[in-house]
C-alpha atoms as a PDB file:
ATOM      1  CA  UNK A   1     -48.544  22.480 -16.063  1.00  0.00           C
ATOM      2  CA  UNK A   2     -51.548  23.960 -14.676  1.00  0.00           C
ATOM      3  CA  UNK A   3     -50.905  26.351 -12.066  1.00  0.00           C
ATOM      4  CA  UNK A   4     -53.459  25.357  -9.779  1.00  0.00           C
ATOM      5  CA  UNK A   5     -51.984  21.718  -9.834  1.00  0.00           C
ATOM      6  CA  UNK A   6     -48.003  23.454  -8.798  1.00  0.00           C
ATOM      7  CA  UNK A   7     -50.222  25.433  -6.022  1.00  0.00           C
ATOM      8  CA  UNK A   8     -51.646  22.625  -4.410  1.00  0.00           C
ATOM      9  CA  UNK A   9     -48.221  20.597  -5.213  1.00  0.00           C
ATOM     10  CA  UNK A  10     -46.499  22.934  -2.834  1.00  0.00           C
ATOM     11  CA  UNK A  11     -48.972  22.956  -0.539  1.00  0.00           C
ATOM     12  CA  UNK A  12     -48.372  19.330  -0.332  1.00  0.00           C
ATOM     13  CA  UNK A  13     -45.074  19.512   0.020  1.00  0.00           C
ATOM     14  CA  UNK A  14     -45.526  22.371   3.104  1.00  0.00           C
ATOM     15  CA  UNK A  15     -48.044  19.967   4.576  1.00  0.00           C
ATOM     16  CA  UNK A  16     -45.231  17.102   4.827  1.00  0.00           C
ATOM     17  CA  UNK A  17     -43.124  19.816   6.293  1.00  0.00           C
ATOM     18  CA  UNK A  18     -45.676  20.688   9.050  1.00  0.00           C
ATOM     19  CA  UNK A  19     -46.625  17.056   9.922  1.00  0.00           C
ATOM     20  CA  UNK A  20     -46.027  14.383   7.959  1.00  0.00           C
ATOM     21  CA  UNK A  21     -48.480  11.924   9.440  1.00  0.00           C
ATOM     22  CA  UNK A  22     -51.518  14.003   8.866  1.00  0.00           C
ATOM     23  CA  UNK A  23     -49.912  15.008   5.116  1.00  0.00           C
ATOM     24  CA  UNK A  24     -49.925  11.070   4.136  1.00  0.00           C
ATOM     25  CA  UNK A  25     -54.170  11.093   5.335  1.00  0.00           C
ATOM     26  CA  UNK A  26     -54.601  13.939   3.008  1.00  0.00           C
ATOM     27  CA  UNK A  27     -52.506  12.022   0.256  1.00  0.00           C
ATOM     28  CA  UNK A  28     -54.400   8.587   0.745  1.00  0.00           C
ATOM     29  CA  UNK A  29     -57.944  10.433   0.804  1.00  0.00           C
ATOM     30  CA  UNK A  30     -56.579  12.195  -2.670  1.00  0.00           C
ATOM     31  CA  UNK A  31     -55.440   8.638  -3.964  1.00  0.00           C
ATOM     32  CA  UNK A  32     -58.535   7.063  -3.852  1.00  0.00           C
ATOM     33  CA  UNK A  33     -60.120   9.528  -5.975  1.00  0.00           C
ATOM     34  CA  UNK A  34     -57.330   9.323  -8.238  1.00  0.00           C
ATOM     35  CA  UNK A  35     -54.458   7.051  -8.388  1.00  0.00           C
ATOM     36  CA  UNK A  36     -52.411   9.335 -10.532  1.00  0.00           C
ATOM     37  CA  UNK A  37     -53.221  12.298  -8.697  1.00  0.00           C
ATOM     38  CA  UNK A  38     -49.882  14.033  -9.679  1.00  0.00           C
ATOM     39  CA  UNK A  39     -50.411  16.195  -6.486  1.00  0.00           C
ATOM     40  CA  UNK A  40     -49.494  13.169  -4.226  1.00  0.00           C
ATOM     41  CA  UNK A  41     -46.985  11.631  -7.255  1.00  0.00           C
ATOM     42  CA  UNK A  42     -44.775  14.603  -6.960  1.00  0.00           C
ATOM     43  CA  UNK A  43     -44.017  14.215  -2.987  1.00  0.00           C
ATOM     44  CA  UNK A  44     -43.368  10.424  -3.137  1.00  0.00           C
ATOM     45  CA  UNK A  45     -39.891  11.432  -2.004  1.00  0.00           C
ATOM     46  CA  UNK A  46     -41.526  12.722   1.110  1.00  0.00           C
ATOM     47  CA  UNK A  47     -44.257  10.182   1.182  1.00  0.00           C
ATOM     48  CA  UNK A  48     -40.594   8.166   1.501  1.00  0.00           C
ATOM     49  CA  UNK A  49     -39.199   9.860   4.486  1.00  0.00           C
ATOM     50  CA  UNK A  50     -42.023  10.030   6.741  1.00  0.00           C
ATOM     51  CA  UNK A  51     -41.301   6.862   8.448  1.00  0.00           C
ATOM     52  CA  UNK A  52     -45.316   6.509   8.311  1.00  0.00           C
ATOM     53  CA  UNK A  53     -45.996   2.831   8.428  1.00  0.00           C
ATOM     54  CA  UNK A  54     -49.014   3.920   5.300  1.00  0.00           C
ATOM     55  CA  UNK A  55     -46.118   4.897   3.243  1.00  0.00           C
ATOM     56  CA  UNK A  56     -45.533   0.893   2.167  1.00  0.00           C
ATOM     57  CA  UNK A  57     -48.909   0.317   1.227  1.00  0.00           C
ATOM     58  CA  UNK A  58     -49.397   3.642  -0.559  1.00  0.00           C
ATOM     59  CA  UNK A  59     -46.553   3.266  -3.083  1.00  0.00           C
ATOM     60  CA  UNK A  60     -46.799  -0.296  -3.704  1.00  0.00           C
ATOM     61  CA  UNK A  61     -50.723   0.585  -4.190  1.00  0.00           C
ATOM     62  CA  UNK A  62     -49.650   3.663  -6.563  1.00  0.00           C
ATOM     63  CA  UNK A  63     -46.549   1.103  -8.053  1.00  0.00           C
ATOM     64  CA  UNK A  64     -49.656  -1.728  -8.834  1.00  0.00           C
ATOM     65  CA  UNK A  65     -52.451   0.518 -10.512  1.00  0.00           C
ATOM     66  CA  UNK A  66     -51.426   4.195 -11.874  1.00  0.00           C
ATOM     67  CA  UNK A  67     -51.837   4.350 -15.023  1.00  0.00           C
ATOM     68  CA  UNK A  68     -48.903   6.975 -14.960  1.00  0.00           C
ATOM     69  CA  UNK A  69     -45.805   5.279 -16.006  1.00  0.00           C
ATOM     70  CA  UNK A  70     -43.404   7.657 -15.058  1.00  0.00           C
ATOM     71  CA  UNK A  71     -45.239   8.167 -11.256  1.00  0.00           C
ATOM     72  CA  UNK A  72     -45.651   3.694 -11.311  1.00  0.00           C
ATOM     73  CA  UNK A  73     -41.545   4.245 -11.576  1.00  0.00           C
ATOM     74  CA  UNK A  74     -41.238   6.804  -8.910  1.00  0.00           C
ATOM     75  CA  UNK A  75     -43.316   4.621  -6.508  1.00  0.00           C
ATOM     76  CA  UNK A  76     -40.984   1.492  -7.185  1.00  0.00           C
ATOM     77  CA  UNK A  77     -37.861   3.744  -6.507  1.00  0.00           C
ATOM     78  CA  UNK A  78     -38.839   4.846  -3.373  1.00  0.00           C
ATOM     79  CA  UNK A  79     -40.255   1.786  -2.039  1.00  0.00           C
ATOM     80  CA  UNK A  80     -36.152   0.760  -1.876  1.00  0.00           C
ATOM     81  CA  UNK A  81     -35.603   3.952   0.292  1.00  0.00           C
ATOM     82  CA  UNK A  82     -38.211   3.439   2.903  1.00  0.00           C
ATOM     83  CA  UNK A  83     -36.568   3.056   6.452  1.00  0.00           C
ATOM     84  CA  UNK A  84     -38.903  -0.248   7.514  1.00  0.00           C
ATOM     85  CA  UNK A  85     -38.103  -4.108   7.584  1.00  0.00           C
ATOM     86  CA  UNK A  86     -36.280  -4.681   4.497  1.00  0.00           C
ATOM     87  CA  UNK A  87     -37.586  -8.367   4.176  1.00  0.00           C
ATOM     88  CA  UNK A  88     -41.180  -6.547   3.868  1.00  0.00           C
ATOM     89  CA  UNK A  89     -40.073  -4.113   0.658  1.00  0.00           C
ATOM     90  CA  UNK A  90     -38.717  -7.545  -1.055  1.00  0.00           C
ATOM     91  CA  UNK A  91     -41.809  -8.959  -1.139  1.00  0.00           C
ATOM     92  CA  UNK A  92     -43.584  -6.245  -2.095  1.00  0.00           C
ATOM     93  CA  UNK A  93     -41.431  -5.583  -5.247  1.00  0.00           C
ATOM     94  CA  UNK A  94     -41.412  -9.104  -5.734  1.00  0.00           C
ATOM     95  CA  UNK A  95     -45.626  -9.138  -5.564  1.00  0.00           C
ATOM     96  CA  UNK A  96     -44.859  -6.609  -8.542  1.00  0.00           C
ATOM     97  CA  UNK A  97     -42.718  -8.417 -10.785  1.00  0.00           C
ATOM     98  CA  UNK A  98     -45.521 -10.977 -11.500  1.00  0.00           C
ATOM     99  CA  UNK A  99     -48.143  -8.096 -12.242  1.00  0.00           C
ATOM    100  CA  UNK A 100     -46.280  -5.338 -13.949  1.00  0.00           C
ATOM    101  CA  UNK A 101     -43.959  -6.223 -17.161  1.00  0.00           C
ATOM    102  CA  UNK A 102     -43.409  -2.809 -18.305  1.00  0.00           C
ATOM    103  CA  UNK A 103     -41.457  -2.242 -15.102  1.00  0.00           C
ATOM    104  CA  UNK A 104     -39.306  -4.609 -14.866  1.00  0.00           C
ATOM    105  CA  UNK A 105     -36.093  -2.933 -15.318  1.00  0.00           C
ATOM    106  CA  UNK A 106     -37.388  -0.588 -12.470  1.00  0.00           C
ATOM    107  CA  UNK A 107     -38.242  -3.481  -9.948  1.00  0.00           C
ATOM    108  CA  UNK A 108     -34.598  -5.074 -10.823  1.00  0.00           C
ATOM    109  CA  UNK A 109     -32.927  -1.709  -9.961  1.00  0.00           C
ATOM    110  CA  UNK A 110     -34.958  -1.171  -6.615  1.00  0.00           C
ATOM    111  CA  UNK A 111     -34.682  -4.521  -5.399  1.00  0.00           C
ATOM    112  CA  UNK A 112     -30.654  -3.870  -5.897  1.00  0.00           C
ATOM    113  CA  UNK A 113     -31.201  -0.883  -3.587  1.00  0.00           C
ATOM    114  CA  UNK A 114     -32.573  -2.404  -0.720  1.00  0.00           C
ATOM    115  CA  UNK A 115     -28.710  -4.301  -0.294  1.00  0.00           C
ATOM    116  CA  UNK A 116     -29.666  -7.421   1.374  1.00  0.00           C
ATOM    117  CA  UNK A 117     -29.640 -10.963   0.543  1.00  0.00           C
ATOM    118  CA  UNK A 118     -33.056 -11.210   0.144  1.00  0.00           C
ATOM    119  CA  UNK A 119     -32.630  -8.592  -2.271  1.00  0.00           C
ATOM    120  CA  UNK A 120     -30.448 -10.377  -4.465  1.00  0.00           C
ATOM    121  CA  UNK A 121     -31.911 -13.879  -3.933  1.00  0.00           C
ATOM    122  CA  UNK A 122     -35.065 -11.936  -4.935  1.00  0.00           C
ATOM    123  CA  UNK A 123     -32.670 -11.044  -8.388  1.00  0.00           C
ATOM    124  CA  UNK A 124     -31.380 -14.667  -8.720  1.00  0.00           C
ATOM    125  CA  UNK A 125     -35.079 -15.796  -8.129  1.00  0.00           C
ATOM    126  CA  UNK A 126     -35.753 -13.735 -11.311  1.00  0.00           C
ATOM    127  CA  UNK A 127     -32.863 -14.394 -13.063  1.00  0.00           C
ATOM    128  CA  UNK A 128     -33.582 -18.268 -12.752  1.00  0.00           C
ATOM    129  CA  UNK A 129     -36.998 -18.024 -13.492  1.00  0.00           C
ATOM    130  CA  UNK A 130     -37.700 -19.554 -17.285  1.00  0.00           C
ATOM    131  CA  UNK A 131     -41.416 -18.248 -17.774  1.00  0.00           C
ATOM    132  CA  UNK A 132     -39.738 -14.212 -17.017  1.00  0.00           C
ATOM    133  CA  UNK A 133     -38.590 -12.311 -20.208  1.00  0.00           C
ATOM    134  CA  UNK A 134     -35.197 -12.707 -21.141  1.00  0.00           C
ATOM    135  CA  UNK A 135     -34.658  -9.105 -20.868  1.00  0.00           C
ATOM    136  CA  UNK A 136     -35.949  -8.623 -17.160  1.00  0.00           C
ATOM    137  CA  UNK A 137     -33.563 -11.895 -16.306  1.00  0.00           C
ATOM    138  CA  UNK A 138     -30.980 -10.303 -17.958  1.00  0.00           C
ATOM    139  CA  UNK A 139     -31.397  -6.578 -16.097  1.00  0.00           C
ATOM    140  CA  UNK A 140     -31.696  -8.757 -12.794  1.00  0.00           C
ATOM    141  CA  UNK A 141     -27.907 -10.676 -13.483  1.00  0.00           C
ATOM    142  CA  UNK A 142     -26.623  -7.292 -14.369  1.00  0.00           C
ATOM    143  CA  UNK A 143     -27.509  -6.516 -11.053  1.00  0.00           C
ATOM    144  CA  UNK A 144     -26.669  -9.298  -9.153  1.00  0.00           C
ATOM    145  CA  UNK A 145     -23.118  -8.689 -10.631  1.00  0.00           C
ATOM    146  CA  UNK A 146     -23.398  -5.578  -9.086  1.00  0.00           C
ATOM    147  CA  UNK A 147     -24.632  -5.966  -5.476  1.00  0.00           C
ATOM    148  CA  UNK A 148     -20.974  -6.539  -3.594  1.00  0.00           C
ATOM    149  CA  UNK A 149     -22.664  -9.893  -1.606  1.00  0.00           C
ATOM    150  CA  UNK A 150     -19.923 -12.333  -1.046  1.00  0.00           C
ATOM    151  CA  UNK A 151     -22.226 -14.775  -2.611  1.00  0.00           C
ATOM    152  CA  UNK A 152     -22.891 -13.314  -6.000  1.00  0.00           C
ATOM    153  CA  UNK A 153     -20.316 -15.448  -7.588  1.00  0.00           C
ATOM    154  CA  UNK A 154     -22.147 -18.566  -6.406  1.00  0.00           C
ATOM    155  CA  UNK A 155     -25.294 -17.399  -7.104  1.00  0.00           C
ATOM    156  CA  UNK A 156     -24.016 -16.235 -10.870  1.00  0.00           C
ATOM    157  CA  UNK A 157     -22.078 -19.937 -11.285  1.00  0.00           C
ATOM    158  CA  UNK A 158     -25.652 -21.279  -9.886  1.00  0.00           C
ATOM    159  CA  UNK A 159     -27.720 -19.914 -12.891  1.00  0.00           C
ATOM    160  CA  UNK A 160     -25.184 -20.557 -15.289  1.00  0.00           C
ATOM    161  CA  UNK A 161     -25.112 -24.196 -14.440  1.00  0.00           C
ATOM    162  CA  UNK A 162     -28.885 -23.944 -14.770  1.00  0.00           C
ATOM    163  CA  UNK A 163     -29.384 -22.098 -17.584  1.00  0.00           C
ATOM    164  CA  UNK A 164     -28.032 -24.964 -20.111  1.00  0.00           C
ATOM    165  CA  UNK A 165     -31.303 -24.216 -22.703  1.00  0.00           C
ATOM    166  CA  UNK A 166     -30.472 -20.181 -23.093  1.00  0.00           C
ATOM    167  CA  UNK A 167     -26.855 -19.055 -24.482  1.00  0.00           C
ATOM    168  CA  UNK A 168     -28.292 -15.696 -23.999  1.00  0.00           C
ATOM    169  CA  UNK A 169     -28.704 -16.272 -20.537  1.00  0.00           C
ATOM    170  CA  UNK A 170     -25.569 -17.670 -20.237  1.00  0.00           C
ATOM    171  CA  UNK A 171     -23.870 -14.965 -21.990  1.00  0.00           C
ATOM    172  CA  UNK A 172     -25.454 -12.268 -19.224  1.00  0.00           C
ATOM    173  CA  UNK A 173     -23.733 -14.052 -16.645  1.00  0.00           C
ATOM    174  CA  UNK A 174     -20.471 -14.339 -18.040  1.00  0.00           C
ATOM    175  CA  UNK A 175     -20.447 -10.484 -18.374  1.00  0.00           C
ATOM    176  CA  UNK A 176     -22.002 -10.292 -14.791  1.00  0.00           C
ATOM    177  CA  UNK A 177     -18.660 -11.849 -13.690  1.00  0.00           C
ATOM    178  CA  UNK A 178     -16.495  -9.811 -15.528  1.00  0.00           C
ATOM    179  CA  UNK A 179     -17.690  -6.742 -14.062  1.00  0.00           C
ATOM    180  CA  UNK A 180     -16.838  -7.965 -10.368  1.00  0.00           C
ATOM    181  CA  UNK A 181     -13.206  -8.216 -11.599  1.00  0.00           C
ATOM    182  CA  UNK A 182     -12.355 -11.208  -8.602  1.00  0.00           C
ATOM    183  CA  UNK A 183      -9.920 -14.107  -8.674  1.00  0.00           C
ATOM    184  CA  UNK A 184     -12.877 -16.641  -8.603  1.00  0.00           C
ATOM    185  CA  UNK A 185     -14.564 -14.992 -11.458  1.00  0.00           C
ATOM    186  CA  UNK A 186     -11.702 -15.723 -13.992  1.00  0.00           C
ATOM    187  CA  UNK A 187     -11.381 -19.187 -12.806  1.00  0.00           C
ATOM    188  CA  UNK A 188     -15.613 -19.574 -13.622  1.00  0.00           C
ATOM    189  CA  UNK A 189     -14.521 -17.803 -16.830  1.00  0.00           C
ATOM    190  CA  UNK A 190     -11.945 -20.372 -17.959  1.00  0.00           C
ATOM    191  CA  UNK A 191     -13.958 -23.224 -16.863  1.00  0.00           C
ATOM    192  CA  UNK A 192     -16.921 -21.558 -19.604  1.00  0.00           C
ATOM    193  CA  UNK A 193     -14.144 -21.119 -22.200  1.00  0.00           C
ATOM    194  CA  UNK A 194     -13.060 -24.353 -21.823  1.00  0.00           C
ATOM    195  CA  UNK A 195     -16.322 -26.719 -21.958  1.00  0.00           C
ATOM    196  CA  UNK A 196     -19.266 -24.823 -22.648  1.00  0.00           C
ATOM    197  CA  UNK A 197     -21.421 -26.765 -25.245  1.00  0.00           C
ATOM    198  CA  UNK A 198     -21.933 -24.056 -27.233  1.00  0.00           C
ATOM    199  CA  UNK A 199     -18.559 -22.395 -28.965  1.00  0.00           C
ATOM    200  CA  UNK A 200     -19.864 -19.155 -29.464  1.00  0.00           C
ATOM    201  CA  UNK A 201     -20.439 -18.948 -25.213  1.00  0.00           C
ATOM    202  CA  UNK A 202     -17.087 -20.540 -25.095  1.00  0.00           C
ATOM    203  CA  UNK A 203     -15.593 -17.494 -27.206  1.00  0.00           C
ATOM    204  CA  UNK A 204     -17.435 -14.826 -25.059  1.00  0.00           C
ATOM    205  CA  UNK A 205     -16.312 -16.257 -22.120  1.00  0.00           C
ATOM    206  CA  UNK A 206     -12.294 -15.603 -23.340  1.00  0.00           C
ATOM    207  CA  UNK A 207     -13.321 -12.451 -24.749  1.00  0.00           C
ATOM    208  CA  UNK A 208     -14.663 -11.189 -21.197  1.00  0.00           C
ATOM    209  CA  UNK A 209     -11.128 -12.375 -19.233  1.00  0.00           C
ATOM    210  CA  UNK A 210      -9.487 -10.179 -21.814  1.00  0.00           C
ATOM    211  CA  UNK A 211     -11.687  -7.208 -20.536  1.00  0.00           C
ATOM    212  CA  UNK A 212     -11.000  -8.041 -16.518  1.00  0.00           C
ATOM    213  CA  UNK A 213      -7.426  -6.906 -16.424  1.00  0.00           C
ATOM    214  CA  UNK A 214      -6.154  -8.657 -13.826  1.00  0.00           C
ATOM    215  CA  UNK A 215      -3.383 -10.914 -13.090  1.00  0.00           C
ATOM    216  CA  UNK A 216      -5.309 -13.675 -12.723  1.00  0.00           C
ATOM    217  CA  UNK A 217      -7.375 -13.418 -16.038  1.00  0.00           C
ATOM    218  CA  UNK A 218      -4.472 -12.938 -17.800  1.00  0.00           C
ATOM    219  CA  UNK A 219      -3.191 -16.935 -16.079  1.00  0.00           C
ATOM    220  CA  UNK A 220      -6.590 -18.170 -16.922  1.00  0.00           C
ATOM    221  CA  UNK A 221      -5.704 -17.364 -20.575  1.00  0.00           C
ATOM    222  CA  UNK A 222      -2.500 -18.811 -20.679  1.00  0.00           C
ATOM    223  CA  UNK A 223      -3.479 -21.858 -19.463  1.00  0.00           C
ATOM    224  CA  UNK A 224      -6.166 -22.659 -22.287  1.00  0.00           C
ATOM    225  CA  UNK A 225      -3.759 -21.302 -24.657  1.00  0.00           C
ATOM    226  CA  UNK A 226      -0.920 -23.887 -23.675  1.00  0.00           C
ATOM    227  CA  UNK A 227      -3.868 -26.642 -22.590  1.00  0.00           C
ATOM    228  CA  UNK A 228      -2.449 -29.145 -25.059  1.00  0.00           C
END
């Protein structure tokens, strides 16, 4: 890298060190010249950790338009760390997930960050949504799997019912639920393996409660094994 560029890098870096507030001015200025000034992209973890209300705006504006992939990724990441109203970084990643394909993955991973409902209705939104990519409503059931809400078992039942036209879909979701390894999620399971129109979903289903290893999986099994 040029060392002028790792001069002025640390420079910004000792300027969010001496006052943040003033350090995010110098970084907007340098933004509007460029939007992939790598200057600014290399303290987004600072820009983060201000607690400057500008630092929203300036990553979601740098997560929008940079032609930089890696610093558009960077920008999503921390917009999931920022210490402000939670409800506020939803939307903004949502805003994104209409507008920027390429990061899907990225959006799906921040918004599972944030650790609020909204967050994962903002995944199940995504998951459900038939005009999204497969993959990106995959990513965002992997993650909904993942998230610990007391709901995600509803939710992940929810889009199963719902997503009757996509056994790929439906596949996600049964692996979603073996990953939370709960009681309800074998019983979901064995309902799948039992009368899901399409035998191949049916025989994913069984082969995910063999992969749960717990009691209650294991009953599940034994039941549609004796079901006469």
């Amino acid at each position: 890298m040029d060392p002028e560029i790792t001069l002025q890098q640390e420079m910004m870096r000792a300027m969010f060190r001496s006052d943040a507030d003033r350090a995010i001015v110098i970084a907007t200025e340098r933004l509007k010249s460029n939007i992939a000034d790598p200057v600014v992209i290399s303290t987004l973890n600072m820009v983060a950790t201000s607690a400057s209300a500008q630092a929203l705006p300036m990553l979601l504006e740098i997560a929008k338009n940079s032609p930089n992939a890696k610093g558009r990724k960077d920008a999503i990441f921390w917009m999931s760390q920022l210490k402000v109203d939670k409800d506020a970084v939803v939307d903004s990643l949502l805003s994104l997930s209409s507008s920027n394909g390429d990061d899907s993955d990225s959006i799906n991973f921040a918004l599972s960050q944030v650790r609020t409902e909204k967050a994962v209705g903002a995944l199940a939104t995504i998951a459900r949504d038939k005009n999204k990519p497969e993959s990106m409503r995959e990513n965002a059931l992997f993650w909904i799997g993942q998230s610990g809400m007391p709901n995600r078992l509803a939710m992940l039942e929810d889009i199963y019912k719902n997503s009757m036209d996509s056994s790929q879909i439906r596949n996600q979701v049964l692996f979603a639920l073996s990953r939370t390894r709960e009681p309800q999620a074998a019983t979901i399971l064995g309902t799948v393996a039992s009368s899901d129109p399409d035998i191949d979903v049916r025989r994913q289903a069984a082969f995910w409660l063999g992969h749960m290893r717990i009691p209650e999986a294991t009953q599940t099994l034994e039941n549609l094994l004796r079901k006469k």
